[in-house]
Protein backbone atom coordinates (compact mmCIF):
# COMPACT_ATOMS: atom_id res chain seq x y z
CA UNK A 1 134.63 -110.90 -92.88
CA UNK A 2 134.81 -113.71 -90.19
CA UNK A 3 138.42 -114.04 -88.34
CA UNK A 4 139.46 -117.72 -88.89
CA UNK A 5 139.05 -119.56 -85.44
CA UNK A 6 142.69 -119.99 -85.41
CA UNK A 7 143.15 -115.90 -85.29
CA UNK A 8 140.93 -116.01 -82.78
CA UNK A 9 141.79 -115.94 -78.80
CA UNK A 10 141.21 -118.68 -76.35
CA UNK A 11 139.11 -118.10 -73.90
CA UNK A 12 140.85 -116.03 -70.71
CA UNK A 13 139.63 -114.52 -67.35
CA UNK A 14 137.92 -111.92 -69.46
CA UNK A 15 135.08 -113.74 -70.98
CA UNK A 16 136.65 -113.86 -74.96
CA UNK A 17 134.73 -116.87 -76.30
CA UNK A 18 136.85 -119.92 -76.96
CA UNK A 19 137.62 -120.96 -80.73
CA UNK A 20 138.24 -124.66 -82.15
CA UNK A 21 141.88 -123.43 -81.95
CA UNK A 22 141.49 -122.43 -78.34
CA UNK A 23 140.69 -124.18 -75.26
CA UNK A 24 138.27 -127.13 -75.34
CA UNK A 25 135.24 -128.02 -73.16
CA UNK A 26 135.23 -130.43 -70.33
CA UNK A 27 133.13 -132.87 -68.88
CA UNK A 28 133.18 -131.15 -65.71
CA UNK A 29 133.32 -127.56 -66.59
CA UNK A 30 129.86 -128.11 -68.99
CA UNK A 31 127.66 -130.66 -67.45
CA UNK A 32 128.59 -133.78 -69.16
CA UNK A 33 126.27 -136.41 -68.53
CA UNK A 34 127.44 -139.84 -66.91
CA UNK A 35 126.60 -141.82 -69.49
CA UNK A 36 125.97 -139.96 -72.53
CA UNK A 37 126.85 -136.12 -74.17
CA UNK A 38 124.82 -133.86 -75.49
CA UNK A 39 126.08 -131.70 -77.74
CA UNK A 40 124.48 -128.62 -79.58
CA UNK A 41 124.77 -126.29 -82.70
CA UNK A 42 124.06 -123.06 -82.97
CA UNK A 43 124.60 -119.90 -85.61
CA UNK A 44 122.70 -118.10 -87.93
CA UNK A 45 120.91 -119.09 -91.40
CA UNK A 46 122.81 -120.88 -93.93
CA UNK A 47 125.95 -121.35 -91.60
CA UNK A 48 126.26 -125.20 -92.12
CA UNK A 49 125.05 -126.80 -88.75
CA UNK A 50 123.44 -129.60 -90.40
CA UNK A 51 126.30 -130.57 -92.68
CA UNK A 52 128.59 -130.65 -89.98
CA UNK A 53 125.95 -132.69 -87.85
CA UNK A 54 125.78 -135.07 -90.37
CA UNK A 55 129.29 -135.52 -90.85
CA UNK A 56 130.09 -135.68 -87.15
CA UNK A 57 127.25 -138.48 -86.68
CA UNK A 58 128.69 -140.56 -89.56
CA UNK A 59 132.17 -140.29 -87.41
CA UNK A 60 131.00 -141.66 -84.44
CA UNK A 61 128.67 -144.13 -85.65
CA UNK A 62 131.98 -145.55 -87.50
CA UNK A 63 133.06 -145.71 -83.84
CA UNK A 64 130.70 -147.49 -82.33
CA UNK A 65 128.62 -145.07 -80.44
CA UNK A 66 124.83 -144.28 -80.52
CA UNK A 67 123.79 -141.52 -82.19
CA UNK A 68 121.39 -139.50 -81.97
CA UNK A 69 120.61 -136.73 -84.68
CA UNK A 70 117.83 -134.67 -83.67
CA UNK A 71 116.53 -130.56 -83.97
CA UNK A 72 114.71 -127.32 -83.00
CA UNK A 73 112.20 -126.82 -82.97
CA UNK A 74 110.94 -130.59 -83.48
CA UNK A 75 112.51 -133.68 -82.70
CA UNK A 76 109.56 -135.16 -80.97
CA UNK A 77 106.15 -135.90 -81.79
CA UNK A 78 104.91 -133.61 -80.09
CA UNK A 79 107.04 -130.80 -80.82
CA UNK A 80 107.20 -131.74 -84.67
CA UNK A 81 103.58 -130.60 -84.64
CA UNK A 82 104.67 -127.12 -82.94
CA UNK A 83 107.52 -126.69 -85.90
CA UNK A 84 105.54 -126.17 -88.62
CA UNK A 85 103.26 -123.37 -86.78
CA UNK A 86 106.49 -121.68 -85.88
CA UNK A 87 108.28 -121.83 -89.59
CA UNK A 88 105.49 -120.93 -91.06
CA UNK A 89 105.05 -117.53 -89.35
CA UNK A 90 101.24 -118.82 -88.26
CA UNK A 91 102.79 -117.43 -84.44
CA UNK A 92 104.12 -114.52 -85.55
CA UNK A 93 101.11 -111.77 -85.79
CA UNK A 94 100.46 -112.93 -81.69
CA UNK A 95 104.33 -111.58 -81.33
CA UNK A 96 107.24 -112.68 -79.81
CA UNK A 97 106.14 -113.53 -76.59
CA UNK A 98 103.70 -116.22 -77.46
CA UNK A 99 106.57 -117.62 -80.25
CA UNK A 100 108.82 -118.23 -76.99
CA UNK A 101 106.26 -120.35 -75.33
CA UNK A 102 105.82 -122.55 -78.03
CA UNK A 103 108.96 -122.47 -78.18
CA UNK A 104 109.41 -123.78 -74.92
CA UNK A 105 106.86 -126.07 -75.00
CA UNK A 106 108.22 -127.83 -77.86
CA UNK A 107 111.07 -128.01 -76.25
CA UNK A 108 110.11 -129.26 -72.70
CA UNK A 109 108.44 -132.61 -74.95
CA UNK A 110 111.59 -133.07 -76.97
CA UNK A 111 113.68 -133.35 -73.67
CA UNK A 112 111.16 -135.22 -72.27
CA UNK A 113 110.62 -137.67 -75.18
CA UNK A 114 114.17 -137.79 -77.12
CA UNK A 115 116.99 -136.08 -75.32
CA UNK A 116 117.28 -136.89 -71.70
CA UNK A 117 116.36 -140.45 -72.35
CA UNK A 118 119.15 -140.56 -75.50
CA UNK A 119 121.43 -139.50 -72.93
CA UNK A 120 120.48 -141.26 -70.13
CA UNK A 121 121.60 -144.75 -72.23
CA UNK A 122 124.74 -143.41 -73.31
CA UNK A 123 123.88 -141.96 -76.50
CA UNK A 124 125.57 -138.94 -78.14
CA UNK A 125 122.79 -136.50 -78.66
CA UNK A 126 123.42 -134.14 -81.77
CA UNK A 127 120.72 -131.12 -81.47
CA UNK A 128 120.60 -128.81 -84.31
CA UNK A 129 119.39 -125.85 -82.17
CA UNK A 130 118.78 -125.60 -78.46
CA UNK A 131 117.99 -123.08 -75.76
CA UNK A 132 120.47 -120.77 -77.48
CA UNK A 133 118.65 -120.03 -80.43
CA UNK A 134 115.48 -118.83 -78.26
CA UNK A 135 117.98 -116.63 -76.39
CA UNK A 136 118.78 -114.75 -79.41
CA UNK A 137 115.79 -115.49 -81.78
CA UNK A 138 113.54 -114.49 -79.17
CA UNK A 139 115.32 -112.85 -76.71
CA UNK A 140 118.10 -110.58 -77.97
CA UNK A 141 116.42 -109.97 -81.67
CA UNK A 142 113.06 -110.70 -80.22
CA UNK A 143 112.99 -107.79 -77.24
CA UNK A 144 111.62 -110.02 -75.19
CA UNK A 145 112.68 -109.86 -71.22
CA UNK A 146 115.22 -111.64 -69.79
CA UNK A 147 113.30 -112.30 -66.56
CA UNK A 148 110.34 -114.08 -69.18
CA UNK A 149 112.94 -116.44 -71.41
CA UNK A 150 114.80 -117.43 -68.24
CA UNK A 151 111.85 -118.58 -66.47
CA UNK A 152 110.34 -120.73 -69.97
CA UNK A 153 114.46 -121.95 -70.32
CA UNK A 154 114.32 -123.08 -67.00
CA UNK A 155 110.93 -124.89 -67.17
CA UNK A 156 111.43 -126.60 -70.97
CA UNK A 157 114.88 -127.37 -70.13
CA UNK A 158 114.61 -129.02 -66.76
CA UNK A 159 118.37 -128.83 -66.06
CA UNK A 160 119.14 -130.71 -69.16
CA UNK A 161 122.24 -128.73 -70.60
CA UNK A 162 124.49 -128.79 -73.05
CA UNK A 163 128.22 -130.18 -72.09
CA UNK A 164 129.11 -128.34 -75.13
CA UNK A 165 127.60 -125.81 -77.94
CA UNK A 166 129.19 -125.20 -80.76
CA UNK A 167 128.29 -121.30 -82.69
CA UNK A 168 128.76 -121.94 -86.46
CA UNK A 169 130.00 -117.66 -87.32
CA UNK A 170 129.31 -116.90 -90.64
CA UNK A 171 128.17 -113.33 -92.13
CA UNK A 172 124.79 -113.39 -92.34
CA UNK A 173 124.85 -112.22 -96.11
CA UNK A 174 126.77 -115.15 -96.83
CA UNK A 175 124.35 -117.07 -94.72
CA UNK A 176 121.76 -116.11 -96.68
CA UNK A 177 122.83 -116.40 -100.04
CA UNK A 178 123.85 -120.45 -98.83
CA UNK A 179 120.27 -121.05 -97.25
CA UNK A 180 118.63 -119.75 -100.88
CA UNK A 181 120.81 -121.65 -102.78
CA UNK A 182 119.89 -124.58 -100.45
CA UNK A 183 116.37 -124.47 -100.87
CA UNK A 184 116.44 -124.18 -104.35
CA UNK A 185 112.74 -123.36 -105.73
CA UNK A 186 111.58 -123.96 -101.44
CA UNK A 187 110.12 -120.57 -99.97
CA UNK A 188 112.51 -119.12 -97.48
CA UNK A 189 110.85 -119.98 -93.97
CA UNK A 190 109.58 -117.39 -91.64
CA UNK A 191 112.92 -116.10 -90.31
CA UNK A 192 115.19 -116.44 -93.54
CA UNK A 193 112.70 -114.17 -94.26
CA UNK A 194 113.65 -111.36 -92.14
CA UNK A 195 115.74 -108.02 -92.63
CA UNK A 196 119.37 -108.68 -92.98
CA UNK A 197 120.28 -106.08 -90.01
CA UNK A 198 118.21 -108.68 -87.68
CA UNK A 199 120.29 -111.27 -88.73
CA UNK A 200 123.43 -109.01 -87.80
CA UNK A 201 121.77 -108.62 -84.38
CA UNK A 202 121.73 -112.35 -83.97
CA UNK A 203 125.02 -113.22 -84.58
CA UNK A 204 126.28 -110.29 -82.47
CA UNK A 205 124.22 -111.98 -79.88
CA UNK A 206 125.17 -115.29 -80.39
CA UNK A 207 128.86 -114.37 -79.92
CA UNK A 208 127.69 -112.57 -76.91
CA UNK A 209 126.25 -115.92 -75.55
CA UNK A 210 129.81 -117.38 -75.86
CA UNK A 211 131.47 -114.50 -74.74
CA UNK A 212 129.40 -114.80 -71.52
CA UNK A 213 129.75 -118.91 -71.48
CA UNK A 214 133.09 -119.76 -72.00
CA UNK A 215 133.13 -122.96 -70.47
CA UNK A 216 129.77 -124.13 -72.70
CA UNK A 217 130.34 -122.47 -76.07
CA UNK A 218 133.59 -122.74 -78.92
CA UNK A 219 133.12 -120.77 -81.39
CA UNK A 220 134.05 -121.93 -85.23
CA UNK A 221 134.09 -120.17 -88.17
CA UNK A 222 131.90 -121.35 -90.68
CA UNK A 223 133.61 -119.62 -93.58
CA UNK A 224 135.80 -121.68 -95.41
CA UNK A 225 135.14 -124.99 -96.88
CA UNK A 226 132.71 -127.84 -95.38
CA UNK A 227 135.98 -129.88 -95.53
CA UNK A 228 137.87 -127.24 -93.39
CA UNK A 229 134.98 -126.59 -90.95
CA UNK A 230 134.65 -130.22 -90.38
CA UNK A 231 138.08 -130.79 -89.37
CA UNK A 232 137.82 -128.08 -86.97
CA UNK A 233 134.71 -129.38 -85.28
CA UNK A 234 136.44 -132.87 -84.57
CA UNK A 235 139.23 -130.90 -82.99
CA UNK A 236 136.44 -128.50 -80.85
CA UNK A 237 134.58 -132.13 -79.52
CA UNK A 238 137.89 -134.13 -79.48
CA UNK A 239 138.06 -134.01 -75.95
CA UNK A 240 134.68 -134.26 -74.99
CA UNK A 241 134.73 -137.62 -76.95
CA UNK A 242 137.84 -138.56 -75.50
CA UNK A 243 136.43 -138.71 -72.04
CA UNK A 244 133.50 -140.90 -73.19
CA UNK A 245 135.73 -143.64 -74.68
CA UNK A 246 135.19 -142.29 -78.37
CA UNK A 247 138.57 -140.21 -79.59
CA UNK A 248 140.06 -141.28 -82.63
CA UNK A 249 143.38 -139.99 -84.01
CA UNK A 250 144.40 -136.37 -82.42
CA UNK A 251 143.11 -133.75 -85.25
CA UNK A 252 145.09 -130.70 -85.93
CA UNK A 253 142.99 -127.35 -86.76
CA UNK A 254 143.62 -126.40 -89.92
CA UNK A 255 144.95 -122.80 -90.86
């Protein structure tokens, strides 16, 4: 079972990712943009990314900023038409490799088309999914080489970074059993699809990722209650917002 994120430790000279309990991100450590933020979620199926987006939009819409709620892959026109190749599993029989290049090329358009321009008029971007998910969907799961994903990162991202990602931990059975239950009578897409010890791998990797970025990445734990997560995710961007003109009352993590 998940630790909460307030048994968790902050983040210290030894890499241990950082926790919505633990230290917070900062404009400068993460690549805040000067007008707008970007922020990202990550984790594995079924670990409530999209809930939490939503709620988190309807926050700072109340206070007055732009926001924009966008995902991976899709977001863009262009990139909308890769999704649907990619969920399917249509990419998967040409393997991994060519998956990460549409991949990237999906992403390259959304930047192009929704993100950097979102951010360059002072919008807060919400991405369901970013460069993080091809590092462990296609990278770490995927076998693919580093040398290969780093050079199609560097290319669809164009410097456009995160100033903060948070990785929504959940056990991936749980995960699972939420994304079916979501879908109702929906077939599960191509990777819900896949053996349950892959999804282990992933969110091993994905807590890797944060071990490695510190600075970028908070991890929360997706466990308990939509309610509970929630409250922890204003706390994790409190900050963050703070610096852009946008905090509200201070929020306290819940136990």
């Amino acid at each position: 079972m998940p630790i909460s994120s307030k048994e968790r430790p902050a983040a210290d000279q030894g890499g241990r990712p950082r926790t919505a309990g633990g230290r917070r991100a900062t404009a400068k450590s993460s690549g805040l943009a000067k007008r707008g933020i970007f922020i990202t979620f990550e984790g594995g199926e079924g670990a409530g990314k999209s809930t939490q987006i939503a709620r988190l939009a309807e926050l700072l819409r109340g206070r007055g900023a732009e926001v924009v709620v966008t995902r991976e892959p899709g977001g863009s026109a262009g990139a909308e038409a890769v999704r649907h190749v990619l969920l399917s599993g249509a990419a998967q029989p040409f393997g991994p490799g060519m998956e990460a290049m549409l991949f990237a090329a999906a992403r390259a358009d959304h930047v192009a088309q929704v993100i950097r321009p979102a951010i360059a008029r002072g919008a807060v971007v919400l991405c369901d999914r970013f460069l993080d998910s091809s590092r462990v969907y296609q990278g770490t799961a995927g076998d693919l080489e580093p040398s290969l994903l780093a050079a199609l990162e560097r290319v669809a991202i164009d410097g456009t970074m995160p100033a903060l990602t948070l990785i929504f931990d959940l056990d991936p059975a749980e995960g699972l059993s939420r994304a079916a239950a979501r879908r109702a009578s929906q077939a599960a897409d191509r990777f819900e699809r896949e053996a349950l010890d892959l999804h282990r791998r992933r969110r091993e990797a994905y807590l890797a990722i944060a071990r490695a970025e510190p600075q970028r990445c908070i991890v929360i734990d997706a466990s308990p209650a939509a309610a509970v997560v929630e409250e922890r995710v204003r706390a994790a961007v409190g900050p963050l917002l703070a610096q852009a003109g946008l905090a509200g009352e201070p929020v306290a993590v819940p136990s």
